[in-house]
N, C-alpha and C. Protein backbone atom coordinates (compact mmCIF):
# COMPACT_ATOMS: atom_id res chain seq x y z
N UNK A 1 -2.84 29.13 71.68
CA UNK A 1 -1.87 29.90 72.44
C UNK A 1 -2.54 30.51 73.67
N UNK A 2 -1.47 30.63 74.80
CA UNK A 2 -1.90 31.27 75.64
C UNK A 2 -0.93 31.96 76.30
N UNK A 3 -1.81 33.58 77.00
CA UNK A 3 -0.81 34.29 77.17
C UNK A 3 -0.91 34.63 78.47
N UNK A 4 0.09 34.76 79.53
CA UNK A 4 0.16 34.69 81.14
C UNK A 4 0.86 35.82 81.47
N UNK A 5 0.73 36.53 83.03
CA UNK A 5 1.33 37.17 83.70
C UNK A 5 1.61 37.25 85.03
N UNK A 6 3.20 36.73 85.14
CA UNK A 6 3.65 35.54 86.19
C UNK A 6 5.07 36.57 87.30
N UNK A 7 4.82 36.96 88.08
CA UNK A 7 5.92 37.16 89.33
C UNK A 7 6.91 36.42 89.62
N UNK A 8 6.88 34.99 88.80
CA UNK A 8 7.75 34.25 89.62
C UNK A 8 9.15 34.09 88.63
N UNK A 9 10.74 34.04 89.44
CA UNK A 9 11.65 34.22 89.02
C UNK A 9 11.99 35.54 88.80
N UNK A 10 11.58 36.54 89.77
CA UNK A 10 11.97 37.66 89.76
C UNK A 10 12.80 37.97 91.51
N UNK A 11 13.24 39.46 91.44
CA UNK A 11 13.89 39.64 92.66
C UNK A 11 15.33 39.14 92.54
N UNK A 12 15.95 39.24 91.59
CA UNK A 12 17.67 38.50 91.37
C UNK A 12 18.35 39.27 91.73
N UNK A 13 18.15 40.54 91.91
CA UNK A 13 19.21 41.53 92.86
C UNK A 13 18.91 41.19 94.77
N UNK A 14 18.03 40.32 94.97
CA UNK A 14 17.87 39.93 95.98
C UNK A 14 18.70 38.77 96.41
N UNK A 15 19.30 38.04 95.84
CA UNK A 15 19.86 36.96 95.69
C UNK A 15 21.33 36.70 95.96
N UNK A 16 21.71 36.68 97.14
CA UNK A 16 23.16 36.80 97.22
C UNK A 16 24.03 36.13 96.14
N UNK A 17 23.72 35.18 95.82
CA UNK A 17 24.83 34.29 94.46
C UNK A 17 23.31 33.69 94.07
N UNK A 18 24.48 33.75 92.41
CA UNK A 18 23.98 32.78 91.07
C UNK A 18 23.77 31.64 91.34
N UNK A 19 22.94 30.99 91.09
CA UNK A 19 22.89 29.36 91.35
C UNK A 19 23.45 29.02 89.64
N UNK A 20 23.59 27.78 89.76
CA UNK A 20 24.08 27.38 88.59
C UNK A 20 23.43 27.40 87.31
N UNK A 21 21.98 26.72 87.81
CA UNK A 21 21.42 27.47 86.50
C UNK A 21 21.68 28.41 86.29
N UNK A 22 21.49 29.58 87.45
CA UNK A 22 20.93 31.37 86.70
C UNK A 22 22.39 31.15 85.39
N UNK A 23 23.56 31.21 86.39
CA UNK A 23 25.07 31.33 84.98
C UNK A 23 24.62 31.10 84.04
N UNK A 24 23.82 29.48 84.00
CA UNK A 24 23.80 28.80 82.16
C UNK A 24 23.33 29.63 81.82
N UNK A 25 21.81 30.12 82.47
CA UNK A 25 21.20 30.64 81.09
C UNK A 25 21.50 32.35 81.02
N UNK A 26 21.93 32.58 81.91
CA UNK A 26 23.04 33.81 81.46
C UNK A 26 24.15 33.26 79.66
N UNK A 27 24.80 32.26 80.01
CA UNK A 27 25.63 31.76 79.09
C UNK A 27 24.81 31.84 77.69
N UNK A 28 23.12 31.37 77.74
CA UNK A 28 22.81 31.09 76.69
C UNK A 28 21.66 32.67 76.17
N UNK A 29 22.14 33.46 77.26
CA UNK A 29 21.27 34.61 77.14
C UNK A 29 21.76 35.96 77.14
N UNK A 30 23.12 36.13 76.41
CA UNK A 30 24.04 37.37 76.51
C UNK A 30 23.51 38.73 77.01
N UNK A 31 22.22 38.88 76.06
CA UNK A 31 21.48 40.37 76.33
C UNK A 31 20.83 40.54 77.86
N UNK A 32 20.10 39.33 78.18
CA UNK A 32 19.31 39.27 79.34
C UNK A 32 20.65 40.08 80.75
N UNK A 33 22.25 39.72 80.43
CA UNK A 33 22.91 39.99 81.75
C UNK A 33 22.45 41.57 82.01
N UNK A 34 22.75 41.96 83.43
CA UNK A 34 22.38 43.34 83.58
C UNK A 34 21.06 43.58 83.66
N UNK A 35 20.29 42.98 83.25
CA UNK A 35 18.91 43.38 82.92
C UNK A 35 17.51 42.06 84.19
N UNK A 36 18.10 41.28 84.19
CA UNK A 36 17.15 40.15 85.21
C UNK A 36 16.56 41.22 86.47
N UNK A 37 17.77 41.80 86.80
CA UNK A 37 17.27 42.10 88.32
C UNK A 37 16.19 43.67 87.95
N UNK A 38 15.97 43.92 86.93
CA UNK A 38 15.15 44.70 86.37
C UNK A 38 13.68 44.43 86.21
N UNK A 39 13.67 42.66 86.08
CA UNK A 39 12.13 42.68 85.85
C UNK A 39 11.78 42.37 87.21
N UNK A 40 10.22 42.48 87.21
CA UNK A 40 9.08 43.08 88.09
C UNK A 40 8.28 42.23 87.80
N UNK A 41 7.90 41.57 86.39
CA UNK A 41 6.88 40.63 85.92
C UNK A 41 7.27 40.01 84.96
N UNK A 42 7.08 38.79 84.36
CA UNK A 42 7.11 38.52 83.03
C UNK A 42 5.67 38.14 82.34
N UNK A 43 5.53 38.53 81.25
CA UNK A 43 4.76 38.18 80.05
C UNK A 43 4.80 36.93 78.84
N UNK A 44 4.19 36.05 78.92
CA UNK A 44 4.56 34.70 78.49
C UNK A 44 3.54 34.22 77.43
N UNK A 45 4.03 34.12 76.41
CA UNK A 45 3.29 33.44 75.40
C UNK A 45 3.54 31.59 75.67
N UNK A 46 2.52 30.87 76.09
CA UNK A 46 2.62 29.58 75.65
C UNK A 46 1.81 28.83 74.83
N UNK A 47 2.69 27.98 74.04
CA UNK A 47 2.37 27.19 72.90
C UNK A 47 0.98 26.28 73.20
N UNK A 48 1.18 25.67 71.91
CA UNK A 48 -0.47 24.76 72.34
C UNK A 48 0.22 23.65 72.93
N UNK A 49 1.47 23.13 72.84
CA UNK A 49 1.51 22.28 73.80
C UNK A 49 2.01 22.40 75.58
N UNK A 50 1.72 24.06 75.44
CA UNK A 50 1.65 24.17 77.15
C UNK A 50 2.97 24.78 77.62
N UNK A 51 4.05 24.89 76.20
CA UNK A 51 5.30 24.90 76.66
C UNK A 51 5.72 26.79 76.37
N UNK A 52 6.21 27.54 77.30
CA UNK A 52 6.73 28.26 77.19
C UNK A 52 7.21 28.72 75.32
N UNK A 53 7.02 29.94 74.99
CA UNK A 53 7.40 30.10 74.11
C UNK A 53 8.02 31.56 73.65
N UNK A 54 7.65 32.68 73.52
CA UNK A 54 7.81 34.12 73.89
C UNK A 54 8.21 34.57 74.63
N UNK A 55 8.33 35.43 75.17
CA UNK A 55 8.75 36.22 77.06
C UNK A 55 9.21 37.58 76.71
N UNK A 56 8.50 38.59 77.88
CA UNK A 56 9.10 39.69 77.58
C UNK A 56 9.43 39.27 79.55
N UNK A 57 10.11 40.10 79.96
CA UNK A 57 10.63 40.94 80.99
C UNK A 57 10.35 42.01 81.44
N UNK A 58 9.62 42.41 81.99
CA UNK A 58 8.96 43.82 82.13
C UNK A 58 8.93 44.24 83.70
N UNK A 59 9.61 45.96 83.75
CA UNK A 59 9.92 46.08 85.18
C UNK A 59 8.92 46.52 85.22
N UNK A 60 9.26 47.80 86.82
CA UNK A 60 8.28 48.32 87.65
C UNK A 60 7.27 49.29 86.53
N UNK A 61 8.04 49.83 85.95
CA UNK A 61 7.27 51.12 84.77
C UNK A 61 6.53 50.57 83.77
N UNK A 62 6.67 49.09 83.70
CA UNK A 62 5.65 48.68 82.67
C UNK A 62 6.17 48.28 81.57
N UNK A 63 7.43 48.85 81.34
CA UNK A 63 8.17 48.84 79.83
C UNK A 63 8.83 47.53 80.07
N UNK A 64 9.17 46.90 78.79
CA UNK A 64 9.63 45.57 78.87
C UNK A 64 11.00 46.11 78.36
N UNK A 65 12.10 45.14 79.29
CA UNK A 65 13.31 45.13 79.25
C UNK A 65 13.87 44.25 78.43
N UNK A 66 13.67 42.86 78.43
CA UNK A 66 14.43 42.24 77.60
C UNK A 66 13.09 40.90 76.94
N UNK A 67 13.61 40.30 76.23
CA UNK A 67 12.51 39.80 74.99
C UNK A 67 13.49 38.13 74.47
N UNK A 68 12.39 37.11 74.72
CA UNK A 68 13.23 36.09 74.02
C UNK A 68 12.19 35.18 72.98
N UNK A 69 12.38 34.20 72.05
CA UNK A 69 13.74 33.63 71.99
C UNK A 69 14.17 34.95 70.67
N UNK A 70 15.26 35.25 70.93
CA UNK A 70 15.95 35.56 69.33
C UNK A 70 17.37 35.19 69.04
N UNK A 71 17.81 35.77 67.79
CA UNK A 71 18.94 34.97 67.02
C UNK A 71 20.26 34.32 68.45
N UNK A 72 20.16 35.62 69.30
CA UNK A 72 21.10 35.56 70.16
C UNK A 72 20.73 35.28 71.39
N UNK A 73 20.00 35.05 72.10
CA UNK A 73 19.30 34.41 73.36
C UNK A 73 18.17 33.94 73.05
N UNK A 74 18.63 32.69 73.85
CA UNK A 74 17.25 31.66 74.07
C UNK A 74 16.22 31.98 74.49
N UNK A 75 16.52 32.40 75.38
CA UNK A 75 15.21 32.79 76.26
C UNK A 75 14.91 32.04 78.36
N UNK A 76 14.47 33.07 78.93
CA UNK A 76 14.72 32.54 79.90
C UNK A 76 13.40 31.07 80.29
N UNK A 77 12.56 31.38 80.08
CA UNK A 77 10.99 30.86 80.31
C UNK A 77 11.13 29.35 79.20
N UNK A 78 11.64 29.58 77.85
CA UNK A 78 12.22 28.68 77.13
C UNK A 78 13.31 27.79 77.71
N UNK A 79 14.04 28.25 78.58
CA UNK A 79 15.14 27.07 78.83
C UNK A 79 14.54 26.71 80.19
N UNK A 80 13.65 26.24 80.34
CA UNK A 80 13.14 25.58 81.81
C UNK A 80 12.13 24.46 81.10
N UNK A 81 11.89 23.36 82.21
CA UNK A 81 11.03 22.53 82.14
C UNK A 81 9.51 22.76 82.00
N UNK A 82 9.20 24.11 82.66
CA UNK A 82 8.11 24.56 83.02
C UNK A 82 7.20 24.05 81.90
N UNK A 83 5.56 23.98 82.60
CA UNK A 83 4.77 24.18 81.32
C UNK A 83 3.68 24.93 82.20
N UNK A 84 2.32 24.84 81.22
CA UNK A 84 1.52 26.02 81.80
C UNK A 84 0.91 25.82 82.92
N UNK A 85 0.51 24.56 83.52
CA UNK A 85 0.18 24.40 84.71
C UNK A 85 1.13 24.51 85.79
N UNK A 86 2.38 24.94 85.69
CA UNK A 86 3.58 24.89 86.64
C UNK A 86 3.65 26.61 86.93
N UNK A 87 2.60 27.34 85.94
CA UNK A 87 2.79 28.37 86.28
C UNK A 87 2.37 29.42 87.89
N UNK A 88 2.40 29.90 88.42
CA UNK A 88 1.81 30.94 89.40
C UNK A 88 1.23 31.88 88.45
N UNK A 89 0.17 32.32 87.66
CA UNK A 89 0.25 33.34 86.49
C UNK A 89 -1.43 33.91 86.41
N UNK A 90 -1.22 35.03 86.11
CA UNK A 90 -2.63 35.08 85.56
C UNK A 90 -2.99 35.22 83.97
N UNK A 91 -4.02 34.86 83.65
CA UNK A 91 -4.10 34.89 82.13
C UNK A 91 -4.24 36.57 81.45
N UNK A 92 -3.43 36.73 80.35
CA UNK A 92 -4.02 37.70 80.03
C UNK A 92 -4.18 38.14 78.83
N UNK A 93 -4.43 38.76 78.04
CA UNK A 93 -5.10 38.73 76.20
C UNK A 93 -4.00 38.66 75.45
N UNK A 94 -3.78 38.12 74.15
CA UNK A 94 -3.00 38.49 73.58
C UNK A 94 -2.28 39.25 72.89
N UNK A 95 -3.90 40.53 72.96
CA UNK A 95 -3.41 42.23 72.81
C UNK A 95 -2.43 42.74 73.76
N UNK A 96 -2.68 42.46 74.77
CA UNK A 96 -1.46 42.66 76.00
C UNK A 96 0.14 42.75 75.54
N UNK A 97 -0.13 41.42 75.24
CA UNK A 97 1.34 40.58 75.16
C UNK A 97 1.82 40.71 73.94
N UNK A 98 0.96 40.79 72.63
CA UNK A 98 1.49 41.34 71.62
C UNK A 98 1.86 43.43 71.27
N UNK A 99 1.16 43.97 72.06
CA UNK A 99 1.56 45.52 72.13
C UNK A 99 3.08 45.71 73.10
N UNK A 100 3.50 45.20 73.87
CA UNK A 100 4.21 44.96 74.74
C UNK A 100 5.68 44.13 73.53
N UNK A 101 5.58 43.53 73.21
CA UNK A 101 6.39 42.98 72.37
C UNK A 101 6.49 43.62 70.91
N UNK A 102 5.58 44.17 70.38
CA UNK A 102 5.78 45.61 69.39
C UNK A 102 6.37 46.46 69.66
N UNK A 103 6.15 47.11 71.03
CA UNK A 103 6.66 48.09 71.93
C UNK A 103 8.45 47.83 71.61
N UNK A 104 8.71 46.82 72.50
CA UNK A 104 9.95 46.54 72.82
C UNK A 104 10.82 46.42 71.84
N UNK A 105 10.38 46.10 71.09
CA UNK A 105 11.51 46.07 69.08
C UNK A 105 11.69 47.15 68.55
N UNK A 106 10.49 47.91 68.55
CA UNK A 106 10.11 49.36 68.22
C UNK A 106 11.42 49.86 68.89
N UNK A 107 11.48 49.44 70.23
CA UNK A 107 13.08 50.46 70.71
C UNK A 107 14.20 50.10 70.31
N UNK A 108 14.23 48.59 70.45
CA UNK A 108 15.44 48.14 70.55
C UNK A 108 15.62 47.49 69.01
N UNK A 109 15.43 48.19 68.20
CA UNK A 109 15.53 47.16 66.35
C UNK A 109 17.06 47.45 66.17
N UNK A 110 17.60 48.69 66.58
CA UNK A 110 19.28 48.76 66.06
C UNK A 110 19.88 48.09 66.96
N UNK A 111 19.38 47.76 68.36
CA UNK A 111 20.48 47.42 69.21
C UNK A 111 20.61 45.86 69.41
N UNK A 112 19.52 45.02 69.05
CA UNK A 112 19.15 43.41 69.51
C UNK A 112 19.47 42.98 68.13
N UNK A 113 19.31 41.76 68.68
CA UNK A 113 19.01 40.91 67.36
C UNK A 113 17.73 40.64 67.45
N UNK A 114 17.52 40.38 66.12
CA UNK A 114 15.91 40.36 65.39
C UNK A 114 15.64 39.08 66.56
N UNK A 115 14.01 39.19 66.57
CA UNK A 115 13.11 37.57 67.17
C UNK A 115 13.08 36.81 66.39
N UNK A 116 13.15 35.42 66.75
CA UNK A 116 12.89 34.16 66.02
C UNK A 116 12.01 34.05 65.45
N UNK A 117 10.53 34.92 65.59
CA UNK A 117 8.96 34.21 65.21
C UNK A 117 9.00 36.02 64.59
């Protein structure tokens, strides 16, 4: 596994219109609406085969906003082609990325649905 911290696909309140993707994976990402133009960075767990797997969303304050894949969203980083060399990212520990994703359940356990992993 490896864990990244990537700028890119952020700035969606910058964006005069949705492109078609953004809708789908709005469609396949109920919780994420409201919340995109919030992140600042994302945090990315990828698999050993390179492929996107985890994701938090995390704005300007550091705190992560939204979290995939679970029961009810896919995930944004998950529904793309991407793999790890497609990234812009820097590497970073998996203490990072796992306190950050403790963090974020810790708040949100009554309000989300549980994570997949």
């Amino acid at each position: 596994m490896k864990f990244i911290k990537t700028k890119m696909a952020t700035g969606w309140e910058k964006r005069s219109k949705l492109s078609v993707f953004m809708g789908r994976m709005l469609e396949a990402n109920s919780n994420y609406i409201g919340k995109m133009s919030q992140v600042s960075y994302w945090l990315i767990e990828i698999d050993d085969d390179d492929i996107p797997w985890r994701e938090l969303g995390v704005n300007e304050s550091h705190m992560p906003v939204l979290a995939g894949p679970t029961e009810s969203d896919y995930g944004f980083w998950h529904d793309t082609n991407m793999r790890y060399q497609d990234f812009e990212c820097e590497v970073i520990s998996s203490a990072e990325f796992e306190s950050k994703w403790i963090y974020f359940w810790a708040q949100n356990n009554d309000k989300r649905m549980k994570p997949l992993n």
